[in-house]
C-alpha atoms as a PDB file:
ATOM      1  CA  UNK A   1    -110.062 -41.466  63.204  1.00  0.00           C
ATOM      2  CA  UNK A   2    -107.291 -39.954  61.102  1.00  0.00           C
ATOM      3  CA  UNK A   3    -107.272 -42.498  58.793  1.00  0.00           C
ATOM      4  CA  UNK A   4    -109.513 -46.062  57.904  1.00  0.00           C
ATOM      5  CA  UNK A   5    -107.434 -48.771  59.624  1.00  0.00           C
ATOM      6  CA  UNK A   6    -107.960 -52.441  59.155  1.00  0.00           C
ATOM      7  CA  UNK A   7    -106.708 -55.213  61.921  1.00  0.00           C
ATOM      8  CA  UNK A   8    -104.705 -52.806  63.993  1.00  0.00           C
ATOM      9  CA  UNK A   9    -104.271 -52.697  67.817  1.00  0.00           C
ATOM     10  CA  UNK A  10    -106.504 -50.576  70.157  1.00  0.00           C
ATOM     11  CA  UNK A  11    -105.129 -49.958  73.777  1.00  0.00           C
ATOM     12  CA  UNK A  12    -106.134 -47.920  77.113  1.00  0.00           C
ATOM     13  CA  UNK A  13    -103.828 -45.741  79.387  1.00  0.00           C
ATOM     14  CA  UNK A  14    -104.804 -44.473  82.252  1.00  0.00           C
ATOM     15  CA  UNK A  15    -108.391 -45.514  81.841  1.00  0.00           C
ATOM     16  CA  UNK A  16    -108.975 -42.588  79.657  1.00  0.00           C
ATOM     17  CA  UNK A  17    -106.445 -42.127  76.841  1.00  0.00           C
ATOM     18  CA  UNK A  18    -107.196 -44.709  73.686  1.00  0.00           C
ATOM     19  CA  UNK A  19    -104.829 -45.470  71.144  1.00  0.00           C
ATOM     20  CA  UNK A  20    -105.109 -47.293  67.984  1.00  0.00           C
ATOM     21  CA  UNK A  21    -101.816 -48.376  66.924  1.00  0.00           C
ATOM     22  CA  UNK A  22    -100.803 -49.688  63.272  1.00  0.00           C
ATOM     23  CA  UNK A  23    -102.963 -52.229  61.084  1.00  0.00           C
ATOM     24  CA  UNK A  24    -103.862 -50.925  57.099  1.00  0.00           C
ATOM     25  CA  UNK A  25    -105.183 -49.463  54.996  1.00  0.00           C
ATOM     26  CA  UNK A  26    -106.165 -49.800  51.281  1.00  0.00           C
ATOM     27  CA  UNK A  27    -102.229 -48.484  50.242  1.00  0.00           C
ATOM     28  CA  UNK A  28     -99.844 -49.848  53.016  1.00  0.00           C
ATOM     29  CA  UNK A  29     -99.361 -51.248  56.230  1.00  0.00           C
ATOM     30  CA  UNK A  30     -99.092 -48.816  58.804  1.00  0.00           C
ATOM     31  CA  UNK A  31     -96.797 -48.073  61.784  1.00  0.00           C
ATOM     32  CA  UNK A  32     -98.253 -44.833  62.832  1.00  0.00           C
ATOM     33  CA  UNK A  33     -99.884 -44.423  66.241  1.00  0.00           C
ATOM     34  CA  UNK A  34    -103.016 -41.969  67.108  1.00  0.00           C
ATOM     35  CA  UNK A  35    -104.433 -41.202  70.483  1.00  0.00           C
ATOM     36  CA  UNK A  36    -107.583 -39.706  71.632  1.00  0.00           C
ATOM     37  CA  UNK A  37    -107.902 -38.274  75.496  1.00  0.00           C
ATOM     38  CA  UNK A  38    -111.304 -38.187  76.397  1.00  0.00           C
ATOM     39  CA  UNK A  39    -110.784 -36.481  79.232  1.00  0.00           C
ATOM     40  CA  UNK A  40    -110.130 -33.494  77.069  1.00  0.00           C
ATOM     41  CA  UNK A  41    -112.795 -30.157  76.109  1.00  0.00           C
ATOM     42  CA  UNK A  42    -112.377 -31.244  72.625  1.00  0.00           C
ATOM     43  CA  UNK A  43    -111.689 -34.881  72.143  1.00  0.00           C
ATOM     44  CA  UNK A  44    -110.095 -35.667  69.221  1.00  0.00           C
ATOM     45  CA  UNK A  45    -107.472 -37.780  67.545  1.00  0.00           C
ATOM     46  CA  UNK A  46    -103.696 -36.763  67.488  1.00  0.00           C
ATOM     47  CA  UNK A  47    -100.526 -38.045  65.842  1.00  0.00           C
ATOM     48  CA  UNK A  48     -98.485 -39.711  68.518  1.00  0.00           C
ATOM     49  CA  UNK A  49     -95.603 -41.913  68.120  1.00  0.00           C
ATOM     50  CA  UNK A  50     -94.785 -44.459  65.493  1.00  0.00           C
ATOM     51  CA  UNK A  51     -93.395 -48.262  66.451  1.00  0.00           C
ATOM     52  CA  UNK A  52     -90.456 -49.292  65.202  1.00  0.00           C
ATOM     53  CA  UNK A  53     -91.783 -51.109  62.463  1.00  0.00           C
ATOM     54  CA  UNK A  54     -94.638 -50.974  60.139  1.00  0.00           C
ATOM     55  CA  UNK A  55     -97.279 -54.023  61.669  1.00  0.00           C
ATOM     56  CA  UNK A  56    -101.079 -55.179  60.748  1.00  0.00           C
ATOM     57  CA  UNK A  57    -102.578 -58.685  62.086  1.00  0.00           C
ATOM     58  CA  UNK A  58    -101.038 -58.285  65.637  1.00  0.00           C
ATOM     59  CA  UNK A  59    -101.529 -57.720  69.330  1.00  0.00           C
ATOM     60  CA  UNK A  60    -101.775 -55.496  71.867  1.00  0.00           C
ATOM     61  CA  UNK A  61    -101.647 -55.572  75.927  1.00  0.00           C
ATOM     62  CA  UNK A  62    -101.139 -53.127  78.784  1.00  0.00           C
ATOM     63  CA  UNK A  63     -98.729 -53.987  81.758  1.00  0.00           C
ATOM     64  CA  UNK A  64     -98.601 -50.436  84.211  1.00  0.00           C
ATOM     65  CA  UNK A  65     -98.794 -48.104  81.519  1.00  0.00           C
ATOM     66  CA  UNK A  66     -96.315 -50.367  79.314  1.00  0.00           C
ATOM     67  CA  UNK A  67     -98.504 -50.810  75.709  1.00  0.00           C
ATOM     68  CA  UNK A  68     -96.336 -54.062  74.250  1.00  0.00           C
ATOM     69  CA  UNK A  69     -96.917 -54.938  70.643  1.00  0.00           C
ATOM     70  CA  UNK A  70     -96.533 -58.483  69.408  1.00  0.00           C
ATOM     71  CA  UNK A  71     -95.885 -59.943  66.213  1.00  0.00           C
ATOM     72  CA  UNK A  72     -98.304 -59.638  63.645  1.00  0.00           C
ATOM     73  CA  UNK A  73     -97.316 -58.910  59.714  1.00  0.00           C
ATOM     74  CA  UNK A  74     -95.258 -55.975  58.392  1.00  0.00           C
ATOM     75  CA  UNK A  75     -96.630 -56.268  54.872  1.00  0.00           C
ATOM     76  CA  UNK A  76     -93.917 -59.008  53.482  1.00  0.00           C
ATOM     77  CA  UNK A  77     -93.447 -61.585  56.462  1.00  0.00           C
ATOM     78  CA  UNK A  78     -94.889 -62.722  59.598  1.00  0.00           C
ATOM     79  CA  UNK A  79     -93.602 -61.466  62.851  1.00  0.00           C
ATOM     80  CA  UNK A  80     -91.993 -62.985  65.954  1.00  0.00           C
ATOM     81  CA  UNK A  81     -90.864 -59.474  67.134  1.00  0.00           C
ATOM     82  CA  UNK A  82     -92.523 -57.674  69.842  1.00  0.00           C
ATOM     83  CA  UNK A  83     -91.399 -53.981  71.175  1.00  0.00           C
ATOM     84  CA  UNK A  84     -92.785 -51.877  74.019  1.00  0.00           C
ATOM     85  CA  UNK A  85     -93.736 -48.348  74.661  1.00  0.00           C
ATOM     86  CA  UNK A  86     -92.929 -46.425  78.091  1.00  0.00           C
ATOM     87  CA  UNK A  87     -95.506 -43.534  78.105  1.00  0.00           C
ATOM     88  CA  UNK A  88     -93.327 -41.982  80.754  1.00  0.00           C
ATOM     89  CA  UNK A  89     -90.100 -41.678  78.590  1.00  0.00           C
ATOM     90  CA  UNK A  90     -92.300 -41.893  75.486  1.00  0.00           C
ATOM     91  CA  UNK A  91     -89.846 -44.174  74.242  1.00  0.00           C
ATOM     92  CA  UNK A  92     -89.994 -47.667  72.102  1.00  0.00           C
ATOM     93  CA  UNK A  93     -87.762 -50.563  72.393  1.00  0.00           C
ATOM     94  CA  UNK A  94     -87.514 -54.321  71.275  1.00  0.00           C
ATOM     95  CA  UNK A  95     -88.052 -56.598  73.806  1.00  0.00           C
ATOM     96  CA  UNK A  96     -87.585 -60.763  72.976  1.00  0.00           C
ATOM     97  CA  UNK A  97     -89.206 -62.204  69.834  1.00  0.00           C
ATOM     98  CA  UNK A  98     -91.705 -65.528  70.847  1.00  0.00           C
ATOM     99  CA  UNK A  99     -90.324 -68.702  70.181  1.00  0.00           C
ATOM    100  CA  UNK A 100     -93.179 -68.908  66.924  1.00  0.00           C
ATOM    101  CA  UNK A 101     -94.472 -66.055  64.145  1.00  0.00           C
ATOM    102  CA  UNK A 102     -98.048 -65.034  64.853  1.00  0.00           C
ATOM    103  CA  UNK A 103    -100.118 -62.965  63.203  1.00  0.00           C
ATOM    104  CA  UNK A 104    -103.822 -62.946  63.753  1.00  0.00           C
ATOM    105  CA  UNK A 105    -103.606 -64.241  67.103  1.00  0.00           C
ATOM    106  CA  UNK A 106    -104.646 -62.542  70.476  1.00  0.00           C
ATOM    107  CA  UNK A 107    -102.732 -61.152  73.303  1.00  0.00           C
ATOM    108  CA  UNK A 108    -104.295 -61.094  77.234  1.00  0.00           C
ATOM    109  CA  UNK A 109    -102.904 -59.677  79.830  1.00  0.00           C
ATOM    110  CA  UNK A 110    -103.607 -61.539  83.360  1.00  0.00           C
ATOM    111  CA  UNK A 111    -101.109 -61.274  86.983  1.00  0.00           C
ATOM    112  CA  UNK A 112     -99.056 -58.518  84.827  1.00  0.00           C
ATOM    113  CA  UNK A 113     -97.791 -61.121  82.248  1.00  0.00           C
ATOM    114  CA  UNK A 114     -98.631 -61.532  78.571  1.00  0.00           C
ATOM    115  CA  UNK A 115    -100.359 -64.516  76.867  1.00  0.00           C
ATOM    116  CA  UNK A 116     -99.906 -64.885  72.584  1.00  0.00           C
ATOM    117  CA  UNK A 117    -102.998 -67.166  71.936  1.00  0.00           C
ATOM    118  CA  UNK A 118    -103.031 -69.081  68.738  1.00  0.00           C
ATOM    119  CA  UNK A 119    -102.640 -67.048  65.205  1.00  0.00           C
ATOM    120  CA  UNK A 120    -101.137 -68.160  61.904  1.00  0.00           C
ATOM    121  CA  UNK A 121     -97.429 -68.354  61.346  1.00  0.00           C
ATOM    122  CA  UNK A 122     -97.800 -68.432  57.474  1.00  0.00           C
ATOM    123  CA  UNK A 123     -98.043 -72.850  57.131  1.00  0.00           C
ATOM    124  CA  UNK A 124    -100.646 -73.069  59.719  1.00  0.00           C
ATOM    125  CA  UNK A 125    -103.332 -71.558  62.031  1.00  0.00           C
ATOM    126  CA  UNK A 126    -101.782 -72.125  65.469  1.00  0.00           C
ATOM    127  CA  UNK A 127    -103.372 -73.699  69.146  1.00  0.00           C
ATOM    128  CA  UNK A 128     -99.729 -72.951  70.700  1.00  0.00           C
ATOM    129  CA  UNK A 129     -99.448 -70.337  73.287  1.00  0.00           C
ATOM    130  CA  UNK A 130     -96.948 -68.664  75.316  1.00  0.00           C
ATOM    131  CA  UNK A 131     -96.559 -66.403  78.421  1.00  0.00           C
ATOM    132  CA  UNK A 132     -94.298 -63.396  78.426  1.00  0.00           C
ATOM    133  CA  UNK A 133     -92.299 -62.143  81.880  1.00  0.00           C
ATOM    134  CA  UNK A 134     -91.537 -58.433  81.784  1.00  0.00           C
ATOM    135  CA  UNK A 135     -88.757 -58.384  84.416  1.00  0.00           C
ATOM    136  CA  UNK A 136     -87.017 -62.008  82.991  1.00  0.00           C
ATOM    137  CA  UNK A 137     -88.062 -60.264  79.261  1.00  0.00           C
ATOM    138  CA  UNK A 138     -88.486 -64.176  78.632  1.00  0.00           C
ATOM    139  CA  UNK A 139     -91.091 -66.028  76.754  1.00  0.00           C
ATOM    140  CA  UNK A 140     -92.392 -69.196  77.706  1.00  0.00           C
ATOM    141  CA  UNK A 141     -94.948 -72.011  75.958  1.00  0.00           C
ATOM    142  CA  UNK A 142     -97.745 -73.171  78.150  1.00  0.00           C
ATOM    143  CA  UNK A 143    -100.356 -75.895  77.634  1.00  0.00           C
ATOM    144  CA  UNK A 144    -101.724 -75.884  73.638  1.00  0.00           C
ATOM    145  CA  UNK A 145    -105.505 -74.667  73.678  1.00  0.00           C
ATOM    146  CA  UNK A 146    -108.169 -78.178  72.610  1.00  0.00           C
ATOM    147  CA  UNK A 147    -108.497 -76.669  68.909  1.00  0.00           C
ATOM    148  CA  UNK A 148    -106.515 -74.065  66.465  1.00  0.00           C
ATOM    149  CA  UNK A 149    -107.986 -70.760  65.927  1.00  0.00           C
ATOM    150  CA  UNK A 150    -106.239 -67.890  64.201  1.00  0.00           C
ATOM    151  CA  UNK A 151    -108.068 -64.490  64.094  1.00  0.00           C
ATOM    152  CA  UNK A 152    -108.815 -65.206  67.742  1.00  0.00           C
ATOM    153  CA  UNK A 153    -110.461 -62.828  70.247  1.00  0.00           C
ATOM    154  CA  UNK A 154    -108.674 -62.758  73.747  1.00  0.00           C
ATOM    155  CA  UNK A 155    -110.150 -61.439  77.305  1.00  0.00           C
ATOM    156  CA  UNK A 156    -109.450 -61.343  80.868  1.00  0.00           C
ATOM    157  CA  UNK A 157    -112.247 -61.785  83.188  1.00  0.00           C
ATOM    158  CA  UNK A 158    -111.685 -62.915  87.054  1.00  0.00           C
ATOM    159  CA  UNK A 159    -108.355 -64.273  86.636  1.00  0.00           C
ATOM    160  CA  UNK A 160    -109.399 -66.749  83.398  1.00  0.00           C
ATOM    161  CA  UNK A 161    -107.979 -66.163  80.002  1.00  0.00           C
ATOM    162  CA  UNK A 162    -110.417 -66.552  77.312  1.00  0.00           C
ATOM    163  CA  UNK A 163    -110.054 -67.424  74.124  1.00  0.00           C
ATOM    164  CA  UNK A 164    -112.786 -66.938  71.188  1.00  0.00           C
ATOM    165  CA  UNK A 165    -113.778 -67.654  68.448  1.00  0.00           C
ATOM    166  CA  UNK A 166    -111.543 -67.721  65.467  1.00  0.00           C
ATOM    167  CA  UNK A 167    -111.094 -70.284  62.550  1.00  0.00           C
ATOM    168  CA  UNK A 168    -108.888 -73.063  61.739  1.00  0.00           C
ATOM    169  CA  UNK A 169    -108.705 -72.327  57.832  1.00  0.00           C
ATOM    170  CA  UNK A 170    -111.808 -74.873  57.441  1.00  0.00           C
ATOM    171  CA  UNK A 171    -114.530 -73.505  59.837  1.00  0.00           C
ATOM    172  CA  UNK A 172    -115.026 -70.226  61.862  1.00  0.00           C
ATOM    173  CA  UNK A 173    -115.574 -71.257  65.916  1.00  0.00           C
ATOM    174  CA  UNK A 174    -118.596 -70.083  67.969  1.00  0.00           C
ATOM    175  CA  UNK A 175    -116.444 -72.234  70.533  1.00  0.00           C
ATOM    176  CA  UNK A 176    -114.747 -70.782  73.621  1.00  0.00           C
ATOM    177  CA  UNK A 177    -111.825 -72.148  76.103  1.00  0.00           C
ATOM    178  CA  UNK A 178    -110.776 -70.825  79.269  1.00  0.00           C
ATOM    179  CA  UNK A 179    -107.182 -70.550  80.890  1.00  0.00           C
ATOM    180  CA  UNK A 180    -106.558 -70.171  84.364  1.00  0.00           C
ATOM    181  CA  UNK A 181    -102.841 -70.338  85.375  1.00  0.00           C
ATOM    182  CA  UNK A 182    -104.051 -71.821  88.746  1.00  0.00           C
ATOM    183  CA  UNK A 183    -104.248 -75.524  87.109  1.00  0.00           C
ATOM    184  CA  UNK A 184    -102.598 -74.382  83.976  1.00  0.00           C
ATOM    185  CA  UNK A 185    -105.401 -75.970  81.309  1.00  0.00           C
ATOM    186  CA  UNK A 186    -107.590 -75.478  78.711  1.00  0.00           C
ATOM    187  CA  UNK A 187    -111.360 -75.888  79.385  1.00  0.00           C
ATOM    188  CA  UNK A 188    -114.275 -75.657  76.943  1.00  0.00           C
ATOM    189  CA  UNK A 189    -117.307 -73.096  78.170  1.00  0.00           C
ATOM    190  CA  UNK A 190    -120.503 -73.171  76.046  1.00  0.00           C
ATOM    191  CA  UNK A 191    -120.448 -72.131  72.567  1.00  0.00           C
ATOM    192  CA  UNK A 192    -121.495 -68.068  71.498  1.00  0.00           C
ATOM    193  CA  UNK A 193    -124.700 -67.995  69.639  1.00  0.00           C
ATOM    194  CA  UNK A 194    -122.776 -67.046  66.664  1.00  0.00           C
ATOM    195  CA  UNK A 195    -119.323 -68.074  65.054  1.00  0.00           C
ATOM    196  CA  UNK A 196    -117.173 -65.471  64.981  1.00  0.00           C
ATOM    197  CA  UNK A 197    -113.761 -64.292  63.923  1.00  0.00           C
ATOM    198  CA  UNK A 198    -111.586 -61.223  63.842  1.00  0.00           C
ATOM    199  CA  UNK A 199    -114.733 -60.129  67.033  1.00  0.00           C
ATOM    200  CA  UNK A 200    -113.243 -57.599  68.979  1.00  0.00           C
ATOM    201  CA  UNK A 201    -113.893 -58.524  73.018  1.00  0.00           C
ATOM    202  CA  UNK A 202    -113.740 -56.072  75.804  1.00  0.00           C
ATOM    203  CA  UNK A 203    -114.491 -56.884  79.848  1.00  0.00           C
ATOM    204  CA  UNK A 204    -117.289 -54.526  81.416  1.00  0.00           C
ATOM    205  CA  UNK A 205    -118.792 -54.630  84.863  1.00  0.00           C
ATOM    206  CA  UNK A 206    -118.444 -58.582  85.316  1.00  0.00           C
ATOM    207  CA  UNK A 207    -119.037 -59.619  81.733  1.00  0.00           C
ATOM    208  CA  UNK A 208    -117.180 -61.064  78.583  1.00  0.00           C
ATOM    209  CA  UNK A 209    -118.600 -58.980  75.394  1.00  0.00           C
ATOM    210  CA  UNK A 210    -117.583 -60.481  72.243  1.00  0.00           C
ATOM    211  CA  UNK A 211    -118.059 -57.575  69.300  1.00  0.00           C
ATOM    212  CA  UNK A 212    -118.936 -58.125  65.719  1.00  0.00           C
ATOM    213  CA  UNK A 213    -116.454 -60.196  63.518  1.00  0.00           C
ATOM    214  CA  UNK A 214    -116.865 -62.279  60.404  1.00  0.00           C
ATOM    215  CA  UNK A 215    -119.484 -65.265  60.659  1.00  0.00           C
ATOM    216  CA  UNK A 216    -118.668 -67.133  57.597  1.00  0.00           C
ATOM    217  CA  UNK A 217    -119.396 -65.163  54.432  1.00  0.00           C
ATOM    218  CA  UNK A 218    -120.784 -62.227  56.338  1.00  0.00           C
ATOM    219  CA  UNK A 219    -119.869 -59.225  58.152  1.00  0.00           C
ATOM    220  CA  UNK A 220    -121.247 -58.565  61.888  1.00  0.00           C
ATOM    221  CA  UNK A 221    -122.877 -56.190  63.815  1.00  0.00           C
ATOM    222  CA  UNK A 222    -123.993 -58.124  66.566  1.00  0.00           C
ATOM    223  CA  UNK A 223    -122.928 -58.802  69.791  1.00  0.00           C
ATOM    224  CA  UNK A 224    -122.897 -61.038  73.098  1.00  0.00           C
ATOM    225  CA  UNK A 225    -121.897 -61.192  75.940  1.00  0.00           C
ATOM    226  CA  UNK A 226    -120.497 -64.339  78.461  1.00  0.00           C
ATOM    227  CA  UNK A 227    -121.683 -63.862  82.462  1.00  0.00           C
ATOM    228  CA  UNK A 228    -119.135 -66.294  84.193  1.00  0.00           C
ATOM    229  CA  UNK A 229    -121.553 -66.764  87.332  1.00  0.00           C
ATOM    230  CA  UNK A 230    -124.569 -68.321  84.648  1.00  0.00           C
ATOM    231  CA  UNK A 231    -121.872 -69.038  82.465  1.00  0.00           C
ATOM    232  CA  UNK A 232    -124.061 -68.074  79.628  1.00  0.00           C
ATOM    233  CA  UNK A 233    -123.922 -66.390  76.487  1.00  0.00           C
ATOM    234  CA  UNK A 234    -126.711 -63.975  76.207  1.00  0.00           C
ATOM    235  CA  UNK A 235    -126.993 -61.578  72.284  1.00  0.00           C
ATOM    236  CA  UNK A 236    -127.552 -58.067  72.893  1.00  0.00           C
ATOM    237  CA  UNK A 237    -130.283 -56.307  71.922  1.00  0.00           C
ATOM    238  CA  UNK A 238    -128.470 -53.287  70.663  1.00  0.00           C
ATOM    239  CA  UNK A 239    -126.090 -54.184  67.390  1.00  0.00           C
ATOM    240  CA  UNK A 240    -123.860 -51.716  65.678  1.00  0.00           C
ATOM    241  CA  UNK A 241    -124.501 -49.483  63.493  1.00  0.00           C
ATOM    242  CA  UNK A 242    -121.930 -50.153  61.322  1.00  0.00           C
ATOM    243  CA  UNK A 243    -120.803 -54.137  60.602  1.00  0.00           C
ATOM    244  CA  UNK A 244    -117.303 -54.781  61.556  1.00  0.00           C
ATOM    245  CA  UNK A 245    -114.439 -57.349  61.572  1.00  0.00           C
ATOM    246  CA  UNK A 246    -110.983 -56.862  62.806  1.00  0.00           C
ATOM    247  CA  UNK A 247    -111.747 -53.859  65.055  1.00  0.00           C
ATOM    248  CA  UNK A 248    -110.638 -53.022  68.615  1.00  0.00           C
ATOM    249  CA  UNK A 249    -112.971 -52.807  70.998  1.00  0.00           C
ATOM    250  CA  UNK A 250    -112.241 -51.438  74.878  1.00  0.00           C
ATOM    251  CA  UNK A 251    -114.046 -50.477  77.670  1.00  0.00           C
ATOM    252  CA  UNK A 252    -113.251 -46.867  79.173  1.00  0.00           C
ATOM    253  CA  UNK A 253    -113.676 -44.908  82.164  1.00  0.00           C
ATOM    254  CA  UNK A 254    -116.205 -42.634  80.021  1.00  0.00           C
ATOM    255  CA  UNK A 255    -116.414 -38.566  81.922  1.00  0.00           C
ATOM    256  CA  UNK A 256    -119.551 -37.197  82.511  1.00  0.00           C
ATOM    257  CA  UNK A 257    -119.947 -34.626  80.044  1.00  0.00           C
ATOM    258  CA  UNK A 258    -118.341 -36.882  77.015  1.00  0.00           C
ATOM    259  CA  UNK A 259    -121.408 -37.140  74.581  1.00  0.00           C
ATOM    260  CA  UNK A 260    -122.244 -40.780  74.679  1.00  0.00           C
ATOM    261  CA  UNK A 261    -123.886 -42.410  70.824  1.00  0.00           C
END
């Protein structure tokens, strides 16, 4: 990338064009935003445009090639804001802050609205959630998840909204609940292997994959992966090559001819 960044926000457009939006580095918090279209001869990262304001800690979802950003930390305070970007007009604007400031907390994206899972808001690591309408631009709690969990991984996967992982100041979670607006509840599924938090999580070809994280003390470089029909965690053979925590991680439509690792 153009430069190291640390708890930012990783999106897809179009299946093909990644961008990695804000987080920090060792000086500052960031508000820059860099894309990479893989689609092109010569992939490679370019400037794009900045948010509003400078953000690390926060989330990121994709409604019809709308990327909204949501709360998170600009370097002094914790956020309630949240602003969108229209890649047609290639434009920015504030959209309604959450009733609570979240940072660390996850954002999913399920029947084109928005769900802020959990997070800190500076006195304590948050189970609260709440759904956001694009066309009422309207935020609205819905049922509290069983336990708290800030640095929480967040995927969509059939219709459920999982949430993973994460700690509640005292313990880091291998724990996992599920959210389906159908009966509008939380419901525990079997722990991961490991604890995890700050794991990225990305949906591929049926399954949940939960990516490296912090495990206590330590830094990851493993990861798992939940298959809803066995509904069972199984590790991957294959770990990283290089341990990370508070990464992105999505899945693309990868061309042909892009050199795979």
């Amino acid at each position: 990338m153009i430069a190291p960044r640390y708890a930012g926000g990783l999106a897809v457009v179009n299946d093909n064009f990644v961008l990695c939006l804000g987080g920090r580095n060792s000086e500052s918090t960031l508000q820059s935003v860099d894309g990479i279209d893989l689609y092109s001869d010569s992939p490679h990262w370019r400037p794009t445009y900045d948010m509003l304001i400078k953000r690390w800690a926060f989330a990121v979802g994709v409604i019809n090639n709308y990327i909204y950003v949501v709360g998170g930390h600009d370097g002094n305070s914790f956020l309630n804001s949240a602003e969108v970007f229209n890649c047609r007009t290639r434009e920015w604007h504030t959209i309604s802050n959450m009733s609570t400031k979240r940072a660390g907390h996850g954002l999913g994206v399920l029947n084109n609205l928005l769900y802020a899972v959990g997070g800190n808001d500076s006195e304590q690591r948050l189970s609260s959630v709440e759904c956001y309408h694009p066309s009422l631009n309207k935020w609205t709690p819905i049922a509290d998840m069983c336990v708290r969990r800030s640095a929480v991984g967040v995927g969509v996967l059939d219709d459920v909204l999982y949430a993973v992982g994460g700690w509640d100041e005292h313990r880091v979670w291998s724990s996992v609940e599920a959210y389906s607006p159908s009966t509008g509840v939380w419901s525990t599924i079997p722990d991961m292997h490991l604890s995890r938090r700050g794991a990225g999580v990305a949906v591929l070809d049926g399954l949940l994959y939960v990516i490296g994280g912090q495990g206590g003390a330590s830094t990851l470089d493993s990861v798992e992966s939940y298959n809803p029909k066995t509904n069972k965690w199984t590790m991957i053979t294959a770990t990283m090559n290089v341990a990370r925590s508070f990464a992105g991680a999505v899945a693309i439509d990868v061309p042909r001819y892009f050199k795979t690792c």
